[in-house]
N, C-alpha and C. Protein backbone atom coordinates (compact mmCIF):
# COMPACT_ATOMS: atom_id res chain seq x y z
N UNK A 1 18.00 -7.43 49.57
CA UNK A 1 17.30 -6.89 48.43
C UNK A 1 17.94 -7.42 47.15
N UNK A 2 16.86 -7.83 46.38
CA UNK A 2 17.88 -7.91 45.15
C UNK A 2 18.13 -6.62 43.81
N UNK A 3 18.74 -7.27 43.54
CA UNK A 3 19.32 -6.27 42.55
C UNK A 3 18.72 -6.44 40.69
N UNK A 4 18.85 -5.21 39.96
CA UNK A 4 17.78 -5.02 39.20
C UNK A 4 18.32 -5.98 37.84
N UNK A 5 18.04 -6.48 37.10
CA UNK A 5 18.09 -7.55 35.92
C UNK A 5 19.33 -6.49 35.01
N UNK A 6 20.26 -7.52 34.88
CA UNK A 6 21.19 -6.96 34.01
C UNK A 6 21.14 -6.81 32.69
N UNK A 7 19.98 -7.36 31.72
CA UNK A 7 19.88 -7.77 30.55
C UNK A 7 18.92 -6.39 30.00
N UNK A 8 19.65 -5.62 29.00
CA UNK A 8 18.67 -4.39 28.50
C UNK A 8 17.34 -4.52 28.05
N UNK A 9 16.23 -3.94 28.73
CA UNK A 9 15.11 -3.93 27.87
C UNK A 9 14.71 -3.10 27.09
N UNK A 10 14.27 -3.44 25.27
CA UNK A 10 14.09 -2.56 24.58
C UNK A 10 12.72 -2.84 24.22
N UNK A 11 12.05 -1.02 24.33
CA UNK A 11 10.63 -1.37 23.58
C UNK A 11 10.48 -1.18 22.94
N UNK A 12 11.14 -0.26 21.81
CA UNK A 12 11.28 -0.73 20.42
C UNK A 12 12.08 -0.78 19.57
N UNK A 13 11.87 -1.36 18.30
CA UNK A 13 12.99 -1.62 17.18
C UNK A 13 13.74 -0.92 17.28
N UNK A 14 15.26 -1.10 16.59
CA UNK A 14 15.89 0.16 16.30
C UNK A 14 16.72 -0.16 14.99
N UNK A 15 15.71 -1.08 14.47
CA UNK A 15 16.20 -1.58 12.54
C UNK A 15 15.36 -0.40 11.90
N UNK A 16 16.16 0.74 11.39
CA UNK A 16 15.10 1.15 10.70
C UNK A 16 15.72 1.18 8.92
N UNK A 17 16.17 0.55 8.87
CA UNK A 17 16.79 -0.31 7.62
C UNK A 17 15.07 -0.74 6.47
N UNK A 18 15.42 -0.87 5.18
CA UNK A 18 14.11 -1.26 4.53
C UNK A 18 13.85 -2.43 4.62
N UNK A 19 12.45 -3.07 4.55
CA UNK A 19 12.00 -3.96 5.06
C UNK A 19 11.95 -4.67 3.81
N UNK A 20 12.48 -6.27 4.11
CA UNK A 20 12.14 -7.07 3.04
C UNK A 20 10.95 -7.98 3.24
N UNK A 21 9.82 -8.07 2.82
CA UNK A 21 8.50 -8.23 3.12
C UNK A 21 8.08 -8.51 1.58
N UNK A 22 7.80 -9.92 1.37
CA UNK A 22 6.60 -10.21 0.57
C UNK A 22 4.99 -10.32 0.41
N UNK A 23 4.87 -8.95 1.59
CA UNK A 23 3.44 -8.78 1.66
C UNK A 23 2.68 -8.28 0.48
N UNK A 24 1.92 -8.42 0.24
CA UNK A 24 1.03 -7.65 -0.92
C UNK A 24 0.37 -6.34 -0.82
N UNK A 25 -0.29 -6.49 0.63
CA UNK A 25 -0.93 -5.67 1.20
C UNK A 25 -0.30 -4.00 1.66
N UNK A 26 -1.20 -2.90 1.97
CA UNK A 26 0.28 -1.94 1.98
C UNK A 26 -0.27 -0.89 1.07
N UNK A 27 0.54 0.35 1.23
CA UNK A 27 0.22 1.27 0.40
C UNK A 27 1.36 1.15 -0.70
N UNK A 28 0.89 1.56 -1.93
CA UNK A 28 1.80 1.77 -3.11
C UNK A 28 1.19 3.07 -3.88
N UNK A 29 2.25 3.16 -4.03
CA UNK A 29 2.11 4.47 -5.75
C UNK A 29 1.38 4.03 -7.30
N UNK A 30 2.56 2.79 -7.13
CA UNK A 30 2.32 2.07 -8.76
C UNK A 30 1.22 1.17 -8.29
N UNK A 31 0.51 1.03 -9.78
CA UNK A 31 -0.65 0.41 -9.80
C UNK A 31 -0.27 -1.33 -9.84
N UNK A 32 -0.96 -1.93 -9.15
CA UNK A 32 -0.80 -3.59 -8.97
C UNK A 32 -0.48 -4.37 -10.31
N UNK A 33 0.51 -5.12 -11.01
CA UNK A 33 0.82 -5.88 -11.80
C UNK A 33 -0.12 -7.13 -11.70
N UNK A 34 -0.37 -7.48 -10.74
CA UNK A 34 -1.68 -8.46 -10.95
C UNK A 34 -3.01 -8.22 -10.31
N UNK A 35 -3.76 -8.84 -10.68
CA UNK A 35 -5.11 -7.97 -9.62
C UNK A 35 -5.57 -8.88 -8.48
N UNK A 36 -5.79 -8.20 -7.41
CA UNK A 36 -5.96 -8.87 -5.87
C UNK A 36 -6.81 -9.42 -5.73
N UNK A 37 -7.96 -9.48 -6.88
CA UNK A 37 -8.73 -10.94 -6.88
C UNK A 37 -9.21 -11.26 -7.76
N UNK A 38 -9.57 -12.59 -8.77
CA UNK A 38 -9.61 -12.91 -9.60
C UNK A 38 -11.27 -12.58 -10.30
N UNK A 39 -11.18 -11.18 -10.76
CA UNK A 39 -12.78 -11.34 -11.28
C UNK A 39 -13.45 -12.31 -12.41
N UNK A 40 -13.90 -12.50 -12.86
CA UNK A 40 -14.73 -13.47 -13.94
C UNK A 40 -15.62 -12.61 -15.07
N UNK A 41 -15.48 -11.03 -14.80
CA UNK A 41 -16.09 -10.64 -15.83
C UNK A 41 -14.91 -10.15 -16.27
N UNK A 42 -14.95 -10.16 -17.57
CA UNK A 42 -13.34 -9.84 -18.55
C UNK A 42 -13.59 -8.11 -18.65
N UNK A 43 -14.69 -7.83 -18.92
CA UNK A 43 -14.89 -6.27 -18.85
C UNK A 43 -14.22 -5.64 -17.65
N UNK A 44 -14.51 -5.89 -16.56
CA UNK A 44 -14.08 -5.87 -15.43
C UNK A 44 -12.32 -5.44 -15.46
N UNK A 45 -12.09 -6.99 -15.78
CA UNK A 45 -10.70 -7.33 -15.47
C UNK A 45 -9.90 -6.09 -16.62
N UNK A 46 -10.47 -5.39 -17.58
CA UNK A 46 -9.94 -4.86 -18.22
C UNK A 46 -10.26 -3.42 -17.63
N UNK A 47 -11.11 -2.96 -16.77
CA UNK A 47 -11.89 -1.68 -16.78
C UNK A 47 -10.65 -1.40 -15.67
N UNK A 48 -10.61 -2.35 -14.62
CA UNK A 48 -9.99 -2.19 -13.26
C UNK A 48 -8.49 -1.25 -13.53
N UNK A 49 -7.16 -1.58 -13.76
CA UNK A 49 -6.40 -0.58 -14.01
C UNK A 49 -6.65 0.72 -14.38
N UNK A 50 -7.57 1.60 -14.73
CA UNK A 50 -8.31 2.44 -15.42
C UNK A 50 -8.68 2.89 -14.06
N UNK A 51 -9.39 2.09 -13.25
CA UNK A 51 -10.35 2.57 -12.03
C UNK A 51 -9.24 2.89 -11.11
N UNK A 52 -8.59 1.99 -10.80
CA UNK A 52 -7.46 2.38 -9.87
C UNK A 52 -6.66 3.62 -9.81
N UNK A 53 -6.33 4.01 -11.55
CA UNK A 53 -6.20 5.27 -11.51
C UNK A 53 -6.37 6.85 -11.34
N UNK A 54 -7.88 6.28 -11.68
CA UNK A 54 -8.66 7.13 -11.23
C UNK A 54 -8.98 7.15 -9.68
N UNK A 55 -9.42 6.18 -9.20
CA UNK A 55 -8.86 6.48 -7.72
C UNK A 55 -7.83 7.33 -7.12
N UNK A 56 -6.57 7.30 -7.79
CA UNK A 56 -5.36 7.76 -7.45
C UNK A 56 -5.66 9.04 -7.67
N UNK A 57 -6.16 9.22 -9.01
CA UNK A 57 -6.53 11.11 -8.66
C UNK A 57 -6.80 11.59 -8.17
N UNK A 58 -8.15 11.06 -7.81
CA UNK A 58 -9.24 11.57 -7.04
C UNK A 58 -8.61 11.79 -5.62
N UNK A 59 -7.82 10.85 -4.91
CA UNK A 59 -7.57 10.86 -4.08
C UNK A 59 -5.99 12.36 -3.69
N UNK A 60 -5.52 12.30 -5.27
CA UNK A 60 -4.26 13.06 -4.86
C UNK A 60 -3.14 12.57 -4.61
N UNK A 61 -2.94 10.92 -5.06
CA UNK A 61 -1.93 10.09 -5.16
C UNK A 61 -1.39 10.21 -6.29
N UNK A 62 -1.90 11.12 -7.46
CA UNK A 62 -1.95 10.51 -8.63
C UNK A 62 -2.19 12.18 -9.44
N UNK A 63 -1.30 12.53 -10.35
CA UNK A 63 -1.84 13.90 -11.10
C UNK A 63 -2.56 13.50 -12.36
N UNK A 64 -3.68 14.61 -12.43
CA UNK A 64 -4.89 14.39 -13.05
C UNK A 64 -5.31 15.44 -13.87
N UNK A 65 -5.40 14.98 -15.75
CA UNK A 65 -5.82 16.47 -16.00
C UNK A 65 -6.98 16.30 -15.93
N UNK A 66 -7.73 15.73 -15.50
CA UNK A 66 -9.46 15.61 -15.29
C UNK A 66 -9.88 16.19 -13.31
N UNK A 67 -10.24 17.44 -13.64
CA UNK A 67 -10.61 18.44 -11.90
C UNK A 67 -10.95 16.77 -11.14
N UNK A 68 -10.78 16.75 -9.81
CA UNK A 68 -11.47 16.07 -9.05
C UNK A 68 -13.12 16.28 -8.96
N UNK A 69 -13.86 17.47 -9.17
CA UNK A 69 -15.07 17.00 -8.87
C UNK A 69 -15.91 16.50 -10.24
N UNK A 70 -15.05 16.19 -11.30
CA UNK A 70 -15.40 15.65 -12.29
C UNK A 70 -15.21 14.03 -12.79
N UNK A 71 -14.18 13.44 -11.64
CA UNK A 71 -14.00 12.25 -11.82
C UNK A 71 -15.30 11.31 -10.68
């Protein structure tokens, strides 16, 4: 008979150290320093930080003196 593999198997990580990752993607708090895609209407490009925030309220990421069923 043989005998069972001497080499430990692990199924998972055990780095739970912070991750250095230049992903973009991902949840955040703070609102994006650049925007994740290049719109072409300048209204837009100016409205968007504004929207995001409001997102964040709405959602409860974010404190809001405007009620949620008003945003």
């Amino acid at each position: 008979s043989s005998s069972p593999p001497t080499q430990k198997r692990q199924l998972f990580s055990t780095n739970t150290g912070p991750k250095k990752s230049t992903n973009t993607g991902g949840w955040a708090k703070d609102a994006p320093k650049q925007p994740l895609s290049a719109p072409d209407n300048k209204q837009l490009k100016k409205e968007s930080p504004t929207i995001f925030k409001l997102i964040q309220g709405y959602m409860g990421d974010r404190k809001s003196k405007t009620p949620i069923d008003q945003v």
